[in-house]
N, C-alpha and C. Protein backbone atom coordinates (compact mmCIF):
# COMPACT_ATOMS: atom_id res chain seq x y z
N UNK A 1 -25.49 -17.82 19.30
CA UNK A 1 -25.27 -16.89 20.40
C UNK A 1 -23.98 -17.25 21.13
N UNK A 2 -23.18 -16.08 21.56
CA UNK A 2 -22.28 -16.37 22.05
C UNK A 2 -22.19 -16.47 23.53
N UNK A 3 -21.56 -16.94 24.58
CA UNK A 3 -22.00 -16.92 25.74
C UNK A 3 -20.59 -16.77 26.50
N UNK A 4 -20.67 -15.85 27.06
CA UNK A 4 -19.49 -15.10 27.99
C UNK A 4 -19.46 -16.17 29.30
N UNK A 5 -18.46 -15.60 29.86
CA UNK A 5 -17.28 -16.33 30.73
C UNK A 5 -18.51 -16.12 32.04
N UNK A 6 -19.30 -15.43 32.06
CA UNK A 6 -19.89 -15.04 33.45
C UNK A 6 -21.05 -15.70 33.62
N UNK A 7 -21.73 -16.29 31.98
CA UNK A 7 -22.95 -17.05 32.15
C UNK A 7 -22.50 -18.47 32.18
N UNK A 8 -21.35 -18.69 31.61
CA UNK A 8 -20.65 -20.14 31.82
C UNK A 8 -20.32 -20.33 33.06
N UNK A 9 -19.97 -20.04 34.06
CA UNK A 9 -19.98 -19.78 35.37
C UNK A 9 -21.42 -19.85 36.24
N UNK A 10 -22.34 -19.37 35.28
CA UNK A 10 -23.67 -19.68 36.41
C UNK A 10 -24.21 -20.78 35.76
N UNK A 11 -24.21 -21.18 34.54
CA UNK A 11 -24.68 -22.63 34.20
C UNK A 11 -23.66 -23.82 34.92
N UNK A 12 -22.61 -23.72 34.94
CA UNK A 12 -21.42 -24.54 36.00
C UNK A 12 -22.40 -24.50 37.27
N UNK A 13 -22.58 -23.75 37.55
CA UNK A 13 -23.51 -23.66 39.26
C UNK A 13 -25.04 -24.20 39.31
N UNK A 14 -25.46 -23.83 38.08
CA UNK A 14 -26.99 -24.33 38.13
C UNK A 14 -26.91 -25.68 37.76
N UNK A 15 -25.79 -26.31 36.73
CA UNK A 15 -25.30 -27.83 36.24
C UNK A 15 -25.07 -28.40 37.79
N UNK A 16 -24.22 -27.99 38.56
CA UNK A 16 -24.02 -28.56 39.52
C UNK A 16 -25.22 -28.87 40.81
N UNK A 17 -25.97 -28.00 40.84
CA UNK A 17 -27.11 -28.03 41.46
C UNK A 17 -28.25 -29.21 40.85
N UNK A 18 -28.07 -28.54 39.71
CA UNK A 18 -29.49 -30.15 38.83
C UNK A 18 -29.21 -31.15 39.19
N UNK A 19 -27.84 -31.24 39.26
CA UNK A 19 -27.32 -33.21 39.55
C UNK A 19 -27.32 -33.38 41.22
N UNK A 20 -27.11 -32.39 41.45
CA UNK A 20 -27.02 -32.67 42.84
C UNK A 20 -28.35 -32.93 43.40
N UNK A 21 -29.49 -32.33 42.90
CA UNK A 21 -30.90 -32.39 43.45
C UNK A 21 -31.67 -33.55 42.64
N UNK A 22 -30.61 -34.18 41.79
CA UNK A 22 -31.24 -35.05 40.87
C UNK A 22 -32.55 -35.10 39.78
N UNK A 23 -32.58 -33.57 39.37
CA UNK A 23 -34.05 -32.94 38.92
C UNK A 23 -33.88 -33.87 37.63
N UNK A 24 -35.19 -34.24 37.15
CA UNK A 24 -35.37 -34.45 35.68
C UNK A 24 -35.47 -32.87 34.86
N UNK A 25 -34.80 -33.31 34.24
CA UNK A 25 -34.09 -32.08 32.99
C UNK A 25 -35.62 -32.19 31.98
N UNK A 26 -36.68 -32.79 31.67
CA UNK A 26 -37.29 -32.71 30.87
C UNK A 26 -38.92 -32.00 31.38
N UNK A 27 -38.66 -32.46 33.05
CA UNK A 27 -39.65 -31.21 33.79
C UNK A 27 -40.15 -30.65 33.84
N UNK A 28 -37.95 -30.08 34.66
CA UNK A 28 -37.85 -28.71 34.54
C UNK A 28 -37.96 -27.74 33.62
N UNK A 29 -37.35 -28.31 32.38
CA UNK A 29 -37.71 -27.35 30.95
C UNK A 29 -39.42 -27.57 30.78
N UNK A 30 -40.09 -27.88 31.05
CA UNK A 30 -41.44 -27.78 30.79
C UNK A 30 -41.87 -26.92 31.76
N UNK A 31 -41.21 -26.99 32.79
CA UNK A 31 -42.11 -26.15 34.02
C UNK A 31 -41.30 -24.60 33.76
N UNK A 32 -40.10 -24.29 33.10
CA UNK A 32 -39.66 -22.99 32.76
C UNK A 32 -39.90 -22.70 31.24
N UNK A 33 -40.82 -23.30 30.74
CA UNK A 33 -41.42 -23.14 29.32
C UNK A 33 -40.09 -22.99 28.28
N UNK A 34 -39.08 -23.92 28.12
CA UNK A 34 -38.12 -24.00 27.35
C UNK A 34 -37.99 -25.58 26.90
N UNK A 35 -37.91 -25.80 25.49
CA UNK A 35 -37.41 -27.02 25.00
C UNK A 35 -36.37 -27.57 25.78
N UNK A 36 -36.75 -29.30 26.49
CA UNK A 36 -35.47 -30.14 26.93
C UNK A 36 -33.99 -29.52 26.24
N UNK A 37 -34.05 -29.32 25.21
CA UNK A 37 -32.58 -29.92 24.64
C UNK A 37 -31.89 -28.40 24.20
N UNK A 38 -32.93 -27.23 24.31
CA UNK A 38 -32.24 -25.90 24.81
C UNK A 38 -31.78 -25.49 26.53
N UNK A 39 -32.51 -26.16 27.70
CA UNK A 39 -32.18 -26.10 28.77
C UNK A 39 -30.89 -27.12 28.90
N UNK A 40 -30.55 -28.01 27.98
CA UNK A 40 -29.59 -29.14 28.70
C UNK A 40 -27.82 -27.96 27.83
N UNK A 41 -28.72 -27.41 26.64
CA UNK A 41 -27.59 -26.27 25.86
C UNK A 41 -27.03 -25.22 27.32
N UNK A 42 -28.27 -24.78 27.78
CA UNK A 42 -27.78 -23.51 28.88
C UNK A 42 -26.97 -24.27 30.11
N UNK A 43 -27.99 -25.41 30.48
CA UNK A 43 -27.01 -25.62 31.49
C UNK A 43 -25.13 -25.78 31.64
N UNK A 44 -25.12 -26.63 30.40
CA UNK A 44 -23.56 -27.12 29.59
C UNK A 44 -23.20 -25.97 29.34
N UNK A 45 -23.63 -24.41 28.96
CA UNK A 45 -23.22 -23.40 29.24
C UNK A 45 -22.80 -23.15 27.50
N UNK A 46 -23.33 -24.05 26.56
CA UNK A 46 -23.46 -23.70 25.20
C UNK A 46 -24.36 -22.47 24.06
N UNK A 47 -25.14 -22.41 25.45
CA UNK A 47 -26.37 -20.93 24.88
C UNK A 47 -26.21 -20.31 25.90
N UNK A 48 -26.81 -19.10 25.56
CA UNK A 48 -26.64 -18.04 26.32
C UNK A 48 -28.29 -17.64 27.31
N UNK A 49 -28.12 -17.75 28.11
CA UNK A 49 -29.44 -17.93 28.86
C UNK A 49 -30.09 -16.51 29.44
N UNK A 50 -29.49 -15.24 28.95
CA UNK A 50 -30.18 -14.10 29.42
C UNK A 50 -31.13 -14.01 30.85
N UNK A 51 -31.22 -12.45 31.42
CA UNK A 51 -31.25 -12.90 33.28
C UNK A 51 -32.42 -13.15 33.11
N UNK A 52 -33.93 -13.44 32.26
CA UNK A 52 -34.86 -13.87 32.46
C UNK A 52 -34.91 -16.02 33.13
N UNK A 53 -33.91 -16.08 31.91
CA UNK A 53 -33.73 -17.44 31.75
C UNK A 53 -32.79 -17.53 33.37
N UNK A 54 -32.41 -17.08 33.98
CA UNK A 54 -31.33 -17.05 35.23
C UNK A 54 -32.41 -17.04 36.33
N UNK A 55 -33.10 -16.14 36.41
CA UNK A 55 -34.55 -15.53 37.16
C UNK A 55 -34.89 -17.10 37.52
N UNK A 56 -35.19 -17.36 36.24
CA UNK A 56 -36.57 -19.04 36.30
C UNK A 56 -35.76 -20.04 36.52
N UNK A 57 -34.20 -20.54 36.31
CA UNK A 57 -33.97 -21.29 37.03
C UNK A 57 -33.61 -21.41 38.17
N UNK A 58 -33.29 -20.29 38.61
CA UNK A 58 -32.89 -20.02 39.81
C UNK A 58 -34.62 -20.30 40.63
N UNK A 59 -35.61 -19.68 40.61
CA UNK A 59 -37.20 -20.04 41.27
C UNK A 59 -37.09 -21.44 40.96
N UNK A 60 -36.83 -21.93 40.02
CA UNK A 60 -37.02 -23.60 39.93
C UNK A 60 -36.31 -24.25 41.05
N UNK A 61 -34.79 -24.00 40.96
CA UNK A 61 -34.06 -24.85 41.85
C UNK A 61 -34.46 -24.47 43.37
N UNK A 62 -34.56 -23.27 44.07
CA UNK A 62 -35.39 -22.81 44.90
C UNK A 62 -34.04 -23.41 46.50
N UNK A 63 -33.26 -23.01 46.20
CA UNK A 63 -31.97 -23.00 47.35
C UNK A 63 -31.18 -21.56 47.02
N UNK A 64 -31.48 -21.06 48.57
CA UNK A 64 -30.45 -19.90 49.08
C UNK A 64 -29.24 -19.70 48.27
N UNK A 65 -28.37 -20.73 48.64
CA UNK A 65 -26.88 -20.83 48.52
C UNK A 65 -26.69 -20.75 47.27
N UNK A 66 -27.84 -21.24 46.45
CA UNK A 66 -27.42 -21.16 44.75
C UNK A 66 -27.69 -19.77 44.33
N UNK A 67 -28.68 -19.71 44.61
CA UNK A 67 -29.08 -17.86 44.58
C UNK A 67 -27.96 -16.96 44.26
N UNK A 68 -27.26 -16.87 45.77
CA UNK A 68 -26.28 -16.32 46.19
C UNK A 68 -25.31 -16.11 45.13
N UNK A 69 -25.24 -17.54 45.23
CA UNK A 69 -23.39 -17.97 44.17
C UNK A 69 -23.60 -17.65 42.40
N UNK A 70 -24.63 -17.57 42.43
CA UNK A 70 -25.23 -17.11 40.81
C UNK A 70 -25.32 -15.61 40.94
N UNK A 71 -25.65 -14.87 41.68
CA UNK A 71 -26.01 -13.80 41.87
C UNK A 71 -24.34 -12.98 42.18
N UNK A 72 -23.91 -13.19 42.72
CA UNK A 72 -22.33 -12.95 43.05
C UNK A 72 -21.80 -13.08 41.68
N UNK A 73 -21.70 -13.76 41.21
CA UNK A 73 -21.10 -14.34 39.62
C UNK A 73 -21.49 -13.75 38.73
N UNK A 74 -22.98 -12.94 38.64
CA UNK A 74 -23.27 -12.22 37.93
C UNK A 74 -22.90 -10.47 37.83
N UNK A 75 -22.80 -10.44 39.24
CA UNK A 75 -22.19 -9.11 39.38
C UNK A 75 -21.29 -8.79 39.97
N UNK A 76 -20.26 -10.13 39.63
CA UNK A 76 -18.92 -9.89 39.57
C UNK A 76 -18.66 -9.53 41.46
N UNK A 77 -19.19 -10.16 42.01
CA UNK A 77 -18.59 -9.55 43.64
C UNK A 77 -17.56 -10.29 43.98
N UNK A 78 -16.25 -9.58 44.59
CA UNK A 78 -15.23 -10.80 44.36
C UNK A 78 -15.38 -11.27 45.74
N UNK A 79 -14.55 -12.41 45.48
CA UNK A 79 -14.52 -13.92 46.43
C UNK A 79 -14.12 -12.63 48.13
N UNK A 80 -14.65 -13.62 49.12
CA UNK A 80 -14.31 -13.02 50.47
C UNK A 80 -12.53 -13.11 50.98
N UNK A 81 -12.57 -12.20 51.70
CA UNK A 81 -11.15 -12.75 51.82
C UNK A 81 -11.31 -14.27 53.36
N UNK A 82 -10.04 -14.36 52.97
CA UNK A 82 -10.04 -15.71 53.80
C UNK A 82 -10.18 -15.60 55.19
N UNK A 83 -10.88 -15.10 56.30
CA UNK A 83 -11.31 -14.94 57.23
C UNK A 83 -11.55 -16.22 58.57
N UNK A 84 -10.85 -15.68 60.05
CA UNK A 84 -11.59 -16.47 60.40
C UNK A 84 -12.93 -16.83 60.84
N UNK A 85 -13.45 -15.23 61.29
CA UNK A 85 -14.91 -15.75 62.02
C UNK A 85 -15.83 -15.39 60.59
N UNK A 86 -16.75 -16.60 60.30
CA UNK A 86 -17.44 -16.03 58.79
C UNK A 86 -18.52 -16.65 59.96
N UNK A 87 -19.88 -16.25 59.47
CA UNK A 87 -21.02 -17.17 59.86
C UNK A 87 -21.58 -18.10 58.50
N UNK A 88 -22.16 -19.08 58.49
CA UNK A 88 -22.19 -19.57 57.76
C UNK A 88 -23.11 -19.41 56.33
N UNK A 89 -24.00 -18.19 56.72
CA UNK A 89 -24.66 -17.68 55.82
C UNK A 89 -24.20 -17.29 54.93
N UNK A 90 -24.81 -16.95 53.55
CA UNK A 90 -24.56 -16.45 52.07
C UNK A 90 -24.03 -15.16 52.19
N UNK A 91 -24.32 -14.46 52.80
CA UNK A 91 -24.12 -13.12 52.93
C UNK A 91 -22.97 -13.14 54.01
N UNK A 92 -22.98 -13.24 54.67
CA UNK A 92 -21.93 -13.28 55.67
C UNK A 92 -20.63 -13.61 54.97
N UNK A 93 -20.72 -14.51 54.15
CA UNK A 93 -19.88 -14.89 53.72
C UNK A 93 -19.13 -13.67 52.60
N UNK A 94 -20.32 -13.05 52.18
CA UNK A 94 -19.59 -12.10 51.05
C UNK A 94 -19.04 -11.02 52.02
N UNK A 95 -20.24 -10.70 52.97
CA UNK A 95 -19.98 -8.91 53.19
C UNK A 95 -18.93 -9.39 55.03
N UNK A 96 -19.46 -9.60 56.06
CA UNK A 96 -18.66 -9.77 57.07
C UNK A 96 -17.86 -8.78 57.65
N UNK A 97 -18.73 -7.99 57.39
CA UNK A 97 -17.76 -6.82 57.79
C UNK A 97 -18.30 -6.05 58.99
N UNK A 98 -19.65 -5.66 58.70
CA UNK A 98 -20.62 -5.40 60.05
C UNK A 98 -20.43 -6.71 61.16
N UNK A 99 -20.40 -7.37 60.60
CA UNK A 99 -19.80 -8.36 62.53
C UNK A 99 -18.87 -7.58 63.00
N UNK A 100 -17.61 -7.74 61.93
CA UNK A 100 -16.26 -7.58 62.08
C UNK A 100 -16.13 -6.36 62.85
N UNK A 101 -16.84 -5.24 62.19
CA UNK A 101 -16.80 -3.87 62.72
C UNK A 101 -17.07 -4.03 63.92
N UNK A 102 -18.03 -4.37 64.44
CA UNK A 102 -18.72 -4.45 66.05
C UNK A 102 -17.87 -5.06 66.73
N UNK A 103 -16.97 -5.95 66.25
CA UNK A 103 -15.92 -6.96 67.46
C UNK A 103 -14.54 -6.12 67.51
N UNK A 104 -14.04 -4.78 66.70
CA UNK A 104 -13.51 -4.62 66.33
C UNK A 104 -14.06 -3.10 67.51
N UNK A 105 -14.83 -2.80 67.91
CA UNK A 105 -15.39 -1.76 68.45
C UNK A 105 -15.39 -2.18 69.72
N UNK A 106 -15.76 -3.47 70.15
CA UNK A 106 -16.04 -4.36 71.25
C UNK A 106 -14.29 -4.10 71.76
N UNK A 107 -13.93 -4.64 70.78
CA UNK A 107 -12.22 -4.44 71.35
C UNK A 107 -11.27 -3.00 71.59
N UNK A 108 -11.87 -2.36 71.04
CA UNK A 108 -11.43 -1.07 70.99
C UNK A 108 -12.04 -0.56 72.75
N UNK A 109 -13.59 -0.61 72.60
CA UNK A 109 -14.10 -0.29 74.01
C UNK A 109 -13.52 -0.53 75.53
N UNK A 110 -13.58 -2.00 75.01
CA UNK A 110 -12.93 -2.83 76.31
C UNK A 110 -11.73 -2.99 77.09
N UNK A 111 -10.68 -2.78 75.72
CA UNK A 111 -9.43 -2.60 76.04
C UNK A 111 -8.75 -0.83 76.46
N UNK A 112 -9.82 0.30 76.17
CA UNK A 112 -9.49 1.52 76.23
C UNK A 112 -8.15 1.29 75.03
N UNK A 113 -8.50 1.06 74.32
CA UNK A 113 -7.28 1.28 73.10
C UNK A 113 -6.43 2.97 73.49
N UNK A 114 -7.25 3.66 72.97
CA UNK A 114 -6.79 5.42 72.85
C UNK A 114 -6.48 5.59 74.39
N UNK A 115 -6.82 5.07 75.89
CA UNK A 115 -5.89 5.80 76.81
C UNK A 115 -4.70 4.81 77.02
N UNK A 116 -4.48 3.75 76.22
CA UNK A 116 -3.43 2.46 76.29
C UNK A 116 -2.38 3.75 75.30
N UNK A 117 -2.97 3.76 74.15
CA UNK A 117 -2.38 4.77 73.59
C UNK A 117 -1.45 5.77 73.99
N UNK A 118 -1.83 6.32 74.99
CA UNK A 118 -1.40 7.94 75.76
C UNK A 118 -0.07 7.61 76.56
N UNK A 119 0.01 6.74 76.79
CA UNK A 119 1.30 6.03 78.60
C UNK A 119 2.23 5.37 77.52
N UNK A 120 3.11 5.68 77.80
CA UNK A 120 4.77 5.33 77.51
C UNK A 120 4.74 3.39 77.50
N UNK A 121 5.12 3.14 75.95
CA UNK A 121 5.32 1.60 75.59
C UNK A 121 6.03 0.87 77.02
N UNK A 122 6.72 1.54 77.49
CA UNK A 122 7.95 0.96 78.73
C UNK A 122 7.27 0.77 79.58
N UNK A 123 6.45 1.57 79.69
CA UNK A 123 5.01 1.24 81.27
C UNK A 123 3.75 0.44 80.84
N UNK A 124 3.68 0.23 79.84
CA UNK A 124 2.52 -1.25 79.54
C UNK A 124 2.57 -2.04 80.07
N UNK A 125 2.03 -2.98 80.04
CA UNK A 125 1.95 -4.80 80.75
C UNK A 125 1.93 -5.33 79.93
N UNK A 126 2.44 -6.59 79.33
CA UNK A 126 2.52 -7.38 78.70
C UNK A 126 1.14 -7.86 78.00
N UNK A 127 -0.32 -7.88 79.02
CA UNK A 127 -1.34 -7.94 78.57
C UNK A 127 -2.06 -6.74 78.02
N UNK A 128 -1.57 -5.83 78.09
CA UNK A 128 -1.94 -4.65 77.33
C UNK A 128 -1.45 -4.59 76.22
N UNK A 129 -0.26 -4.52 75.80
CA UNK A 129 0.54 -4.37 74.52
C UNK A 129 -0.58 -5.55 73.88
N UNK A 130 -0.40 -6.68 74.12
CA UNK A 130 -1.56 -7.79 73.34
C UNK A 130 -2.61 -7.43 72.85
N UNK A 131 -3.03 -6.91 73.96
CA UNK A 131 -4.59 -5.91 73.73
C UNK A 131 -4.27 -4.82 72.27
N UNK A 132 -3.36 -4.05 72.38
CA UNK A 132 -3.09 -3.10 71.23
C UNK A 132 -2.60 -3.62 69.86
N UNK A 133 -2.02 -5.03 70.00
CA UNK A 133 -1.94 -5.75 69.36
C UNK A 133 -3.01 -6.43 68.26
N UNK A 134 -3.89 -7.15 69.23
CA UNK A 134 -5.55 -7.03 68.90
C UNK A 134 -6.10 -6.16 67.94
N UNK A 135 -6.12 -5.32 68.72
CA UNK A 135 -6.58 -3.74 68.47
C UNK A 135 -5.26 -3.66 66.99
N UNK A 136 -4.28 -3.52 66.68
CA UNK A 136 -3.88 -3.47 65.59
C UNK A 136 -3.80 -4.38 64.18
N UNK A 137 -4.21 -5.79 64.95
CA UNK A 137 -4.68 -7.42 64.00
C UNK A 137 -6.21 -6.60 63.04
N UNK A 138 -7.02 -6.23 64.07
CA UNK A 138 -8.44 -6.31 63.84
C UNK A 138 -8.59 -5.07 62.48
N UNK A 139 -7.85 -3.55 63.41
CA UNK A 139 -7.64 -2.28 61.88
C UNK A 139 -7.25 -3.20 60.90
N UNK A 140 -6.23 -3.39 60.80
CA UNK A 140 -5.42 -4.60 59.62
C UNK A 140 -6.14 -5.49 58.86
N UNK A 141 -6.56 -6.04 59.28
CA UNK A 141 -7.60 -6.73 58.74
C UNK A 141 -8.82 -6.38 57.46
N UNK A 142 -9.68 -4.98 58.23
CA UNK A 142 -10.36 -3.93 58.13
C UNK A 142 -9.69 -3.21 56.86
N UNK A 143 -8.79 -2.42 56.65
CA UNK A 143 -8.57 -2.05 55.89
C UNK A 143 -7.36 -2.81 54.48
N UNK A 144 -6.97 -3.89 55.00
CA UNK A 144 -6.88 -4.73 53.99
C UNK A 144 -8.57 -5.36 53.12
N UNK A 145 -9.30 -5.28 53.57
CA UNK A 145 -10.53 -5.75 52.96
C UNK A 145 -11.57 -4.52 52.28
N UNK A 146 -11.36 -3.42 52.72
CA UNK A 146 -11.11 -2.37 52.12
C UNK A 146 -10.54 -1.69 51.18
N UNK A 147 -9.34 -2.04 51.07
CA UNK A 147 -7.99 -2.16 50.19
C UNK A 147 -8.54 -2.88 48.55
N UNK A 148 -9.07 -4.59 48.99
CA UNK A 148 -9.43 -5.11 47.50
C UNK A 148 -10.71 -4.84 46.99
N UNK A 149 -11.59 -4.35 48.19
CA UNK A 149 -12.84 -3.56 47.55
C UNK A 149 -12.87 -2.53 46.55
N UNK A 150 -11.90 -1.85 46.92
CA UNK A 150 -11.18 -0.85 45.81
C UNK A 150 -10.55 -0.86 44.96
N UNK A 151 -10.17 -1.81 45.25
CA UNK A 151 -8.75 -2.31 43.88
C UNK A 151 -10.02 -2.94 43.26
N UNK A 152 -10.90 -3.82 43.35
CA UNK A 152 -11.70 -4.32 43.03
C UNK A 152 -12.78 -3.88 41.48
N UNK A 153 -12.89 -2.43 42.53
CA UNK A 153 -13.62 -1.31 41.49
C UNK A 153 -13.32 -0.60 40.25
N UNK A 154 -11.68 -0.47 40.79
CA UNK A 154 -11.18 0.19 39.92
C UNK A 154 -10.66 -0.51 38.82
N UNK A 155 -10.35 -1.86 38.87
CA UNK A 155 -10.12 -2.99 37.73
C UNK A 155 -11.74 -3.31 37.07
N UNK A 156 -12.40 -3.25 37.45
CA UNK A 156 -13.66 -3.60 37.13
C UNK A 156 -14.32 -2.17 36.32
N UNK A 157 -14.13 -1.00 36.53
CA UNK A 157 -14.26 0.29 35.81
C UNK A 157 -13.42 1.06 34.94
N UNK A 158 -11.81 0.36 35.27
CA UNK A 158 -10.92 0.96 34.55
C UNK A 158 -10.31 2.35 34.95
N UNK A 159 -10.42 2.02 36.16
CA UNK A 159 -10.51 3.27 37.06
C UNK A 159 -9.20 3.46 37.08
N UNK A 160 -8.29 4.81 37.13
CA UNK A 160 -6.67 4.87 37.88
C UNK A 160 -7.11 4.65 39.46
N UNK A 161 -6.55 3.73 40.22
CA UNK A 161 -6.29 4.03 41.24
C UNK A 161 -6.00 5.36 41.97
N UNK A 162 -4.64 5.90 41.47
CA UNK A 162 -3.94 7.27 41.79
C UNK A 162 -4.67 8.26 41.63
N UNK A 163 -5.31 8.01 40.83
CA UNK A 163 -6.32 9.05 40.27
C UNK A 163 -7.82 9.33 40.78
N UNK A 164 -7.79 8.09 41.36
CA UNK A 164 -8.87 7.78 42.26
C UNK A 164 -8.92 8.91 43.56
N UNK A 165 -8.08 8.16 43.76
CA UNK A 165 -6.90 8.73 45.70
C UNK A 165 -7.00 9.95 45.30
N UNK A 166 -6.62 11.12 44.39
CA UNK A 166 -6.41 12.10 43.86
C UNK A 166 -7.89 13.03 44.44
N UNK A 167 -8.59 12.28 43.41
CA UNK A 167 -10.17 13.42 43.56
C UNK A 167 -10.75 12.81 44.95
N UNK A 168 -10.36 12.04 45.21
CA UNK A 168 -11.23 11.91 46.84
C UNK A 168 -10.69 12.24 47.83
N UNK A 169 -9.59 13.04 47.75
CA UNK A 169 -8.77 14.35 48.71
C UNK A 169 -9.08 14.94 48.40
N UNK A 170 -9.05 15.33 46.96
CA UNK A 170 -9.82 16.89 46.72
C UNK A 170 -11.30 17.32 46.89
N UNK A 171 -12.12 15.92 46.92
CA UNK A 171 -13.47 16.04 47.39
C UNK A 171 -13.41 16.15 49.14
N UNK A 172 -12.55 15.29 50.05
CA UNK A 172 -12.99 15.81 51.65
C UNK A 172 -12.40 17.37 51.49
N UNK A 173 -11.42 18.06 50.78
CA UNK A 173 -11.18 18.73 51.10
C UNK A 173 -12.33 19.77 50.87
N UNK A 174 -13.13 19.91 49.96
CA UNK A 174 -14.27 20.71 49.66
C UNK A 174 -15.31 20.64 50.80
N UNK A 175 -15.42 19.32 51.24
CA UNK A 175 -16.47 19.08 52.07
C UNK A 175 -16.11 20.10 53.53
């Protein structure tokens, strides 16, 4: 059996986890009903372990964070961008965007972005322009992460970009 780049990647993660939790390897293959010396093949990432075999080690090892990072790897979700406020959770870490949005709304609210908007750059305050500043860090941000979600898809489907952009003007325009 041959074993692709994506299951070698979750045996790297589940390898790294066994040693780290110090499991006996002869066990665990007993307690996931697989021969020692075919589980020590999957882990080394020499067989191909199909998502049943992924399922049961993953319930074996029985940590969040591995979950996650196997589960991401399997369906290809790409890496977060480099952010500062992440929370430290699994998820947070991938998606971060519903915070983001709300602080990003928080700032919009607070600062009256849109009547900062309306009054002549020359009549701002120095702490206002900052504020719009903010307010232009935070969009930026937002739709740069947006940006590789898409690019994301469309390398991953074979999608044209342009072509993309194309029918989804011509779809709001129908709407």
């Amino acid at each position: 059996m041959s074993v692709n780049a994506i299951e070698q990647n979750i045996a790297a993660i589940y390898r790294k986890e066994v040693d780290k939790q110090a499991i006996n390897q002869r066990m665990m293959a007993q307690d996931i009903n697989i021969s020692p010396q075919l589980l020590s093949h999957v882990l080394n990432g020499r067989r191909s372990m199909g998502i049943e075999k992924v399922v049961d080690i993953a319930e074996y090892l029985q940590d969040p964070n591995v979950d996650f990072e196997a589960a991401a790897t399997l369906f290809h979700t790409p890496k977060p961008l480099n952010r500062k406020r992440r929370d430290n959770h699994p998820l947070s870490k991938m998606v971060g965007q519903d915070k983001e949005e709300m602080e990003r709304i928080e700032v919009e609210k607070k600062y009256e972005v849109w009547d900062l908007l309306t009054i002549e750059p020359d009549e701002l305050s120095d702490i206002e322009i900052d504020h719009l500043k903010l307010y232009w860090f935070e969009l930026s941000d937002e739709v740069r992460l947006e940006l590789s979600v898409l690019s994301s898809m469309c390398n991953r489907f074979g999608w044209d970009m342009r072509d993309m952009t194309r029918q989804s003007e011509t779809r709001e325009r129908n709407d």
